[in-house]
C-alpha atoms as a PDB file:
ATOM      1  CA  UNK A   1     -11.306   2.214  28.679  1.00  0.00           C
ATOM      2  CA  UNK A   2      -7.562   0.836  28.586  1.00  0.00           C
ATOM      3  CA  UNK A   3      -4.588   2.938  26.939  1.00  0.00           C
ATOM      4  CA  UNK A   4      -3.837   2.418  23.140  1.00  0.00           C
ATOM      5  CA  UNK A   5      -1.428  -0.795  22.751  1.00  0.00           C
ATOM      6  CA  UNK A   6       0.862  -0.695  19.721  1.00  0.00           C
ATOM      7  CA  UNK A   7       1.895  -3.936  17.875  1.00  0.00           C
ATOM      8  CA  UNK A   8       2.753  -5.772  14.683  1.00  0.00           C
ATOM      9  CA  UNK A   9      -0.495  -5.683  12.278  1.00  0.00           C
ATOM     10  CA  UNK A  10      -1.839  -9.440  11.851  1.00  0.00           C
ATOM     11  CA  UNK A  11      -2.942 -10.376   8.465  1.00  0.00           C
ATOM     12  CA  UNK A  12      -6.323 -11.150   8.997  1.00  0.00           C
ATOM     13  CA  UNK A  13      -7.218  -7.294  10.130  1.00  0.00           C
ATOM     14  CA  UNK A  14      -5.996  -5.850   6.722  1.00  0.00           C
ATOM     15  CA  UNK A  15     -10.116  -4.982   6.262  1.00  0.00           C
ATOM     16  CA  UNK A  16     -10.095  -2.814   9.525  1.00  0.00           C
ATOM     17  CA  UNK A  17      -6.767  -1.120   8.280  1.00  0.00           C
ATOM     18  CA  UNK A  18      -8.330  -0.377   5.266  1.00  0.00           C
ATOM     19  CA  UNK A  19     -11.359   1.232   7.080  1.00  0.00           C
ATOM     20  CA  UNK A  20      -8.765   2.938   9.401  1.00  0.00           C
ATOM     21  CA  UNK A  21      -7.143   4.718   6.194  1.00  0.00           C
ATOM     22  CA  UNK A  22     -10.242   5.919   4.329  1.00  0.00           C
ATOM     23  CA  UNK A  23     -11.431   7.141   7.891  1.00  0.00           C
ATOM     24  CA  UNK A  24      -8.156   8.768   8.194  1.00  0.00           C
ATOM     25  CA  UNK A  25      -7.551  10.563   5.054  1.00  0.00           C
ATOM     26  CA  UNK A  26     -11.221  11.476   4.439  1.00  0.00           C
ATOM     27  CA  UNK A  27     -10.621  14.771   5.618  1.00  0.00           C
ATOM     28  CA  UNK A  28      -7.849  15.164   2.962  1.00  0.00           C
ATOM     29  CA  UNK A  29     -10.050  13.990   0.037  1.00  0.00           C
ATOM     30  CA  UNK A  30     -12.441  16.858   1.286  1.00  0.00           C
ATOM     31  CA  UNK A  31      -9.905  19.180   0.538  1.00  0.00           C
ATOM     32  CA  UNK A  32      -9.409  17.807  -2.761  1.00  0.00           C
ATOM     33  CA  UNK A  33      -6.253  15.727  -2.422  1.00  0.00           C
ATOM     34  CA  UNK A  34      -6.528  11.958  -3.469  1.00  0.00           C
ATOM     35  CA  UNK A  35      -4.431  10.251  -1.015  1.00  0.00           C
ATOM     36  CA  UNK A  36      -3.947   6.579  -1.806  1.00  0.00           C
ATOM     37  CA  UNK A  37      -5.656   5.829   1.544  1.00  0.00           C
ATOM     38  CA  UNK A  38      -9.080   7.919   0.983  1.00  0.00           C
ATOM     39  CA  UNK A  39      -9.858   4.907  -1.863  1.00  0.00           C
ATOM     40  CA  UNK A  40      -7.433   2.213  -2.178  1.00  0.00           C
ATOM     41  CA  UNK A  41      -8.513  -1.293  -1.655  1.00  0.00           C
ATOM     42  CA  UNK A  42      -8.041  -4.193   0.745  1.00  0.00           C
ATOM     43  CA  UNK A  43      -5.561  -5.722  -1.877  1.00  0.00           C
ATOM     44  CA  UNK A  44      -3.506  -2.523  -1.711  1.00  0.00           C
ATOM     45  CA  UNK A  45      -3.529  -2.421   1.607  1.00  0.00           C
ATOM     46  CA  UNK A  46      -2.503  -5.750   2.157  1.00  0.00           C
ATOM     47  CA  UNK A  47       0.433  -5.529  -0.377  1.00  0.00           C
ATOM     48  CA  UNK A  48       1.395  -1.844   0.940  1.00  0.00           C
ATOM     49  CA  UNK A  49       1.566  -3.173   4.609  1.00  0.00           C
ATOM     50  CA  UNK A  50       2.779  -6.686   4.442  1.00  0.00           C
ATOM     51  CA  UNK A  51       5.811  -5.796   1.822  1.00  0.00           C
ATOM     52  CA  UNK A  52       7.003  -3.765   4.490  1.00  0.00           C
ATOM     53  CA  UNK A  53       6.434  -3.733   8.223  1.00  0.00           C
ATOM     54  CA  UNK A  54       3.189  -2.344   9.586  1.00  0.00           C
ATOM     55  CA  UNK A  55       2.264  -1.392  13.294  1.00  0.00           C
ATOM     56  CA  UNK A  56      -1.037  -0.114  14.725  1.00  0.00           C
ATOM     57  CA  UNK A  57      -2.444   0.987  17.824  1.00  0.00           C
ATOM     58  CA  UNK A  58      -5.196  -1.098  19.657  1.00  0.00           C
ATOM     59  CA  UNK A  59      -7.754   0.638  21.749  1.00  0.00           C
ATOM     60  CA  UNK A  60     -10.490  -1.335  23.750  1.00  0.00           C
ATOM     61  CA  UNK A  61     -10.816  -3.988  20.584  1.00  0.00           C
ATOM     62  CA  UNK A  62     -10.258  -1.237  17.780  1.00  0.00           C
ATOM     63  CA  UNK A  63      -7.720  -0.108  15.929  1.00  0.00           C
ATOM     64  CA  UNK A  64      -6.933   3.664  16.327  1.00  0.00           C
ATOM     65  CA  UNK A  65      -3.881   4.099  14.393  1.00  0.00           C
ATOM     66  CA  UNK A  66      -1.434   2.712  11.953  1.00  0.00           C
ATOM     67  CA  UNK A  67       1.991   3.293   9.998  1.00  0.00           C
ATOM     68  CA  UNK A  68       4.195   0.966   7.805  1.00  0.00           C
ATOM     69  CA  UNK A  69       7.894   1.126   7.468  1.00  0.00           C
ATOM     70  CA  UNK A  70       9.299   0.361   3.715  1.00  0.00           C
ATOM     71  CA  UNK A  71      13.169  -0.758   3.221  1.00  0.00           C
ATOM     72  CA  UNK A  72      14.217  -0.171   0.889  1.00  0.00           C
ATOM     73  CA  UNK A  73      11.156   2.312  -0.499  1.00  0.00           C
ATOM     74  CA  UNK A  74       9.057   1.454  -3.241  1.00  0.00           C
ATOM     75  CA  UNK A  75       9.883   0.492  -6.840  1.00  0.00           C
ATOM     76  CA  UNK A  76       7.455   2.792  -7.544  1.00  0.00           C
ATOM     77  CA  UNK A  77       8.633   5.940  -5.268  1.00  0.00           C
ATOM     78  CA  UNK A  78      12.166   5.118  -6.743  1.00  0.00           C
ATOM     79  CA  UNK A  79      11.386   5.979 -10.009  1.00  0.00           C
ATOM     80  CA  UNK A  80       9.883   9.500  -9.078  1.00  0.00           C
ATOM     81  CA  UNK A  81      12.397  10.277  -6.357  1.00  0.00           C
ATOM     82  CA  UNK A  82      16.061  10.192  -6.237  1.00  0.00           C
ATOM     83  CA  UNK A  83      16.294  10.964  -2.581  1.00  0.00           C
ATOM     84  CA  UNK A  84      14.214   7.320  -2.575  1.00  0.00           C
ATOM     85  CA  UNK A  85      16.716   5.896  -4.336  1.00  0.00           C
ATOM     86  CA  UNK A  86      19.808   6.375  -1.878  1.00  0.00           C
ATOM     87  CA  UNK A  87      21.509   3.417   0.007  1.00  0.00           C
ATOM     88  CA  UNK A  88      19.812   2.600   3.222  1.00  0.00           C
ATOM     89  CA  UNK A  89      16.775   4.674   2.564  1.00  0.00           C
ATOM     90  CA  UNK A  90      13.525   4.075   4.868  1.00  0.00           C
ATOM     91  CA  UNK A  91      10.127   5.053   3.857  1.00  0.00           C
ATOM     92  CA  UNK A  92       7.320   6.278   6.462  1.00  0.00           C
ATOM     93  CA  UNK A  93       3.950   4.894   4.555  1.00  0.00           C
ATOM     94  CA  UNK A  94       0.163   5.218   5.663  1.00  0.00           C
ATOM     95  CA  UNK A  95       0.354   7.122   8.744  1.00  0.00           C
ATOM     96  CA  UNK A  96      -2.678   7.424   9.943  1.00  0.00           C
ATOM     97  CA  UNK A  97      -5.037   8.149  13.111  1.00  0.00           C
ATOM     98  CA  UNK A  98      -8.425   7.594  13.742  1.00  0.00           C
ATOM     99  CA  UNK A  99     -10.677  11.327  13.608  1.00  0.00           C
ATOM    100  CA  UNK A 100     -11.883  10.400  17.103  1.00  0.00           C
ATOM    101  CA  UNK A 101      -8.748   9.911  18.428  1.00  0.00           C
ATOM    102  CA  UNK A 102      -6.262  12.860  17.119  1.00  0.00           C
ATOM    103  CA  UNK A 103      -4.311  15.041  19.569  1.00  0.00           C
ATOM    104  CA  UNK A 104      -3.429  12.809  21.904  1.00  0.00           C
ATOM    105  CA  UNK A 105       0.121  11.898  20.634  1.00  0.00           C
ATOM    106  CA  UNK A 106      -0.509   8.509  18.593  1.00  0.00           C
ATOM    107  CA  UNK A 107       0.549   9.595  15.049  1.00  0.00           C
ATOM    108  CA  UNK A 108       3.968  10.193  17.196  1.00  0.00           C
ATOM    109  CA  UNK A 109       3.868   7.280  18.968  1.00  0.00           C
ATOM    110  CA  UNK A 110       3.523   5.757  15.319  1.00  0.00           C
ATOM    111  CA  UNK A 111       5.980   7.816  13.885  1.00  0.00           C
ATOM    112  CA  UNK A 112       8.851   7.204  17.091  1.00  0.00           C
ATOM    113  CA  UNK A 113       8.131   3.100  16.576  1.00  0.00           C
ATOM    114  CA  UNK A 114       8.903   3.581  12.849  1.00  0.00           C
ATOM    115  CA  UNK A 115      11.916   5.992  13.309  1.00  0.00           C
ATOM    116  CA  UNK A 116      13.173   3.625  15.917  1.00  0.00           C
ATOM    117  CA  UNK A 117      13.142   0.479  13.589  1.00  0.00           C
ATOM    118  CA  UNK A 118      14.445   2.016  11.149  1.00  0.00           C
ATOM    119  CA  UNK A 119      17.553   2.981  13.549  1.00  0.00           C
ATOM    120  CA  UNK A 120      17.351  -0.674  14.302  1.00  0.00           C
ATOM    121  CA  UNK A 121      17.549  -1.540  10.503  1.00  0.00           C
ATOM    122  CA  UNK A 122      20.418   0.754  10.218  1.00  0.00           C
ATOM    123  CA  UNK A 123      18.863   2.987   7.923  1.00  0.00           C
ATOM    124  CA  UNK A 124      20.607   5.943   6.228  1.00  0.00           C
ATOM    125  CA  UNK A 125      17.605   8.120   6.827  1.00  0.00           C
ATOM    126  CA  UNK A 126      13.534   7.881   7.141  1.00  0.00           C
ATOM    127  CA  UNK A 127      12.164   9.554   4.664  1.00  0.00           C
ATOM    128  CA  UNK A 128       8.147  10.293   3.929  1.00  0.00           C
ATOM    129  CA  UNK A 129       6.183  11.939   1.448  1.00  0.00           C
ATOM    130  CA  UNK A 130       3.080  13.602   1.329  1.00  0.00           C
ATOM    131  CA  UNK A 131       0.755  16.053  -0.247  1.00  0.00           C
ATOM    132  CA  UNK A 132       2.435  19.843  -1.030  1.00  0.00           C
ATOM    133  CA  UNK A 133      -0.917  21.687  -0.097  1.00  0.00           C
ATOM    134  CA  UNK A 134      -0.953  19.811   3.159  1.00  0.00           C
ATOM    135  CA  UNK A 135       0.269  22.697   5.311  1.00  0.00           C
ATOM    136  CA  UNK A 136      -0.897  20.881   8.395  1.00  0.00           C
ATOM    137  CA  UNK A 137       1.067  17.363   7.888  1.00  0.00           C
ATOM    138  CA  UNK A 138       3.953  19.595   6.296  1.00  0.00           C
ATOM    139  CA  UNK A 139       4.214  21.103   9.521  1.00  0.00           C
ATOM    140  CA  UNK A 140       4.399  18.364  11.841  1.00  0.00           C
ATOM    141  CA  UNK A 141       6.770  16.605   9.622  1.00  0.00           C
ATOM    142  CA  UNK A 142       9.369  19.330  10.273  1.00  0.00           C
ATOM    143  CA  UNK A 143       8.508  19.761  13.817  1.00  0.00           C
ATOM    144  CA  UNK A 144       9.033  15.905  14.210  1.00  0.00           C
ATOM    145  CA  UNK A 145      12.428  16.958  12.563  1.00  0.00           C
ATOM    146  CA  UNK A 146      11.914  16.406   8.755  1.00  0.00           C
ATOM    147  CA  UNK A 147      13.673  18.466   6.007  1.00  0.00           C
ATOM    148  CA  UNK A 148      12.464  19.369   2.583  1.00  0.00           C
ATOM    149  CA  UNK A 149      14.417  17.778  -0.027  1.00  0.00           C
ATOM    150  CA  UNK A 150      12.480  17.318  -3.570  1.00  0.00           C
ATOM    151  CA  UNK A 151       9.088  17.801  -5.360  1.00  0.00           C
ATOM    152  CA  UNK A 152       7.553  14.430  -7.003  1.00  0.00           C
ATOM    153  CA  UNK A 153       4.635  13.900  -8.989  1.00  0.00           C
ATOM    154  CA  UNK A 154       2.516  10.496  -8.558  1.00  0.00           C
ATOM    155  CA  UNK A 155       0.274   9.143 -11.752  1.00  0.00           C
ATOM    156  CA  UNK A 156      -2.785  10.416 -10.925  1.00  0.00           C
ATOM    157  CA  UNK A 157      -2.764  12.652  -7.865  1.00  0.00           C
ATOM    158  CA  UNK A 158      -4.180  16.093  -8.334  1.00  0.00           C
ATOM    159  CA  UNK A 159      -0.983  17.825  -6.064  1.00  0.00           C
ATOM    160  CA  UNK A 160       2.667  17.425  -6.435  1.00  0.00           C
ATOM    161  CA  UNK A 161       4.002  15.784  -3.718  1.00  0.00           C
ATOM    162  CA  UNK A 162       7.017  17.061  -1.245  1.00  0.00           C
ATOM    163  CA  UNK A 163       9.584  14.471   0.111  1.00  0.00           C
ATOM    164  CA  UNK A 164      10.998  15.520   3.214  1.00  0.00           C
ATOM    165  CA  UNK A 165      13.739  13.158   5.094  1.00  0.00           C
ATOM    166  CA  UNK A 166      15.198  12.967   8.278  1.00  0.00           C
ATOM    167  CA  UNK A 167      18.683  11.408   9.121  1.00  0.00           C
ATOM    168  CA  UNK A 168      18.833   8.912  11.696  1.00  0.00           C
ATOM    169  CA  UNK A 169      22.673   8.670  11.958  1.00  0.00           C
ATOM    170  CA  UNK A 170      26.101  11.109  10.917  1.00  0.00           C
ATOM    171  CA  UNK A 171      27.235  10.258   8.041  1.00  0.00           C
ATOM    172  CA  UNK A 172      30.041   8.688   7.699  1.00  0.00           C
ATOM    173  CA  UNK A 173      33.585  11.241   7.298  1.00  0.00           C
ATOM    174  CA  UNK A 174      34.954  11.809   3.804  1.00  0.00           C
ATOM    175  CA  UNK A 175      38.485   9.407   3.419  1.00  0.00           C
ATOM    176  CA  UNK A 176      40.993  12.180   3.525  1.00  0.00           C
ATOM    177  CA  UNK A 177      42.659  12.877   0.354  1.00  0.00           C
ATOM    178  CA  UNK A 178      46.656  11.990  -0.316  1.00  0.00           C
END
């Protein structure tokens, strides 16, 4: 067994990402929340990863772990959300780690490769979204360093969702005033 190698996702594995996310988020639909990724299909998957940049995490021939990076967010997640909507924004999409393989650091791994090229992009701030009563991924969101900043509501999800961002850089000073 060799470590997990992270990459760029090819194109021609969108079917195994797909399989990755309802693996992922089954757990969540268990609970009752409808993630995107419990159901959503390889089309969505395809346009959700390739309109922004996707990475996984290879183990031994088999994907283990995923996350896309959107900039600028969604058209969709910029109607809802006006933190979205600011200059520079970065968007944390389908994070996501295989059930046999949680615990052992890859959904930060994922998370630090996405911060990171977002720095790289010169982004204002990542920001990510997910499910309210998700009090576990709530938590490791602001551990990781994420604030609460606004509630949103997606068509057809059965929880309001909480956007929480984290700034990658100071802002810049106010001019001062004559």
């Amino acid at each position: 067994m060799t470590g997990p190698i992270l990459r760029k996702a090819d194109r021609d594995e969108v079917v195994e990402m797909t399989n990755l996310l309802h693996l992922a988020h089954a757990e969540l639909a268990d609970r009752g929340l409808n993630f995107s990724g419990v159901d959503q299909t390889v089309a969505t998957t395809r346009r959700r990863s390739f309109q922004g940049s996707t990475w996984v995490l290879e183990q031994d021939g088999q994907l283990i772990g995923m996350a896309t990076l959107s900039m600028p967010p969604s058209s969709v997640l910029r109607n809802l959300s006006e933190v979205a909507n600011v200059r520079r924004a970065a968007w944390l999409n389908q994070l996501a780690v295989h059930p046999d393989h949680r615990g052992d650091g890859h959904a930060r791994t994922l998370f630090e490769k996405i911060r990171d090229e977002a720095i790289r992009r010169r982004a204002a701030f990542l920001g990510i979204d997910t499910a309210r009563p998700a009090e576990d991924l709530v938590e490791i969101y602001l551990y990781w360093g994420f604030a609460e900043r606004e509630v949103i509501q997606w068509p057809g999800k059965a929880y309001d969702s909480l956007v929480m961002t984290l700034a990658l850089r100071p802002l810049p000073a106010m001019p001062a005033q004559a």
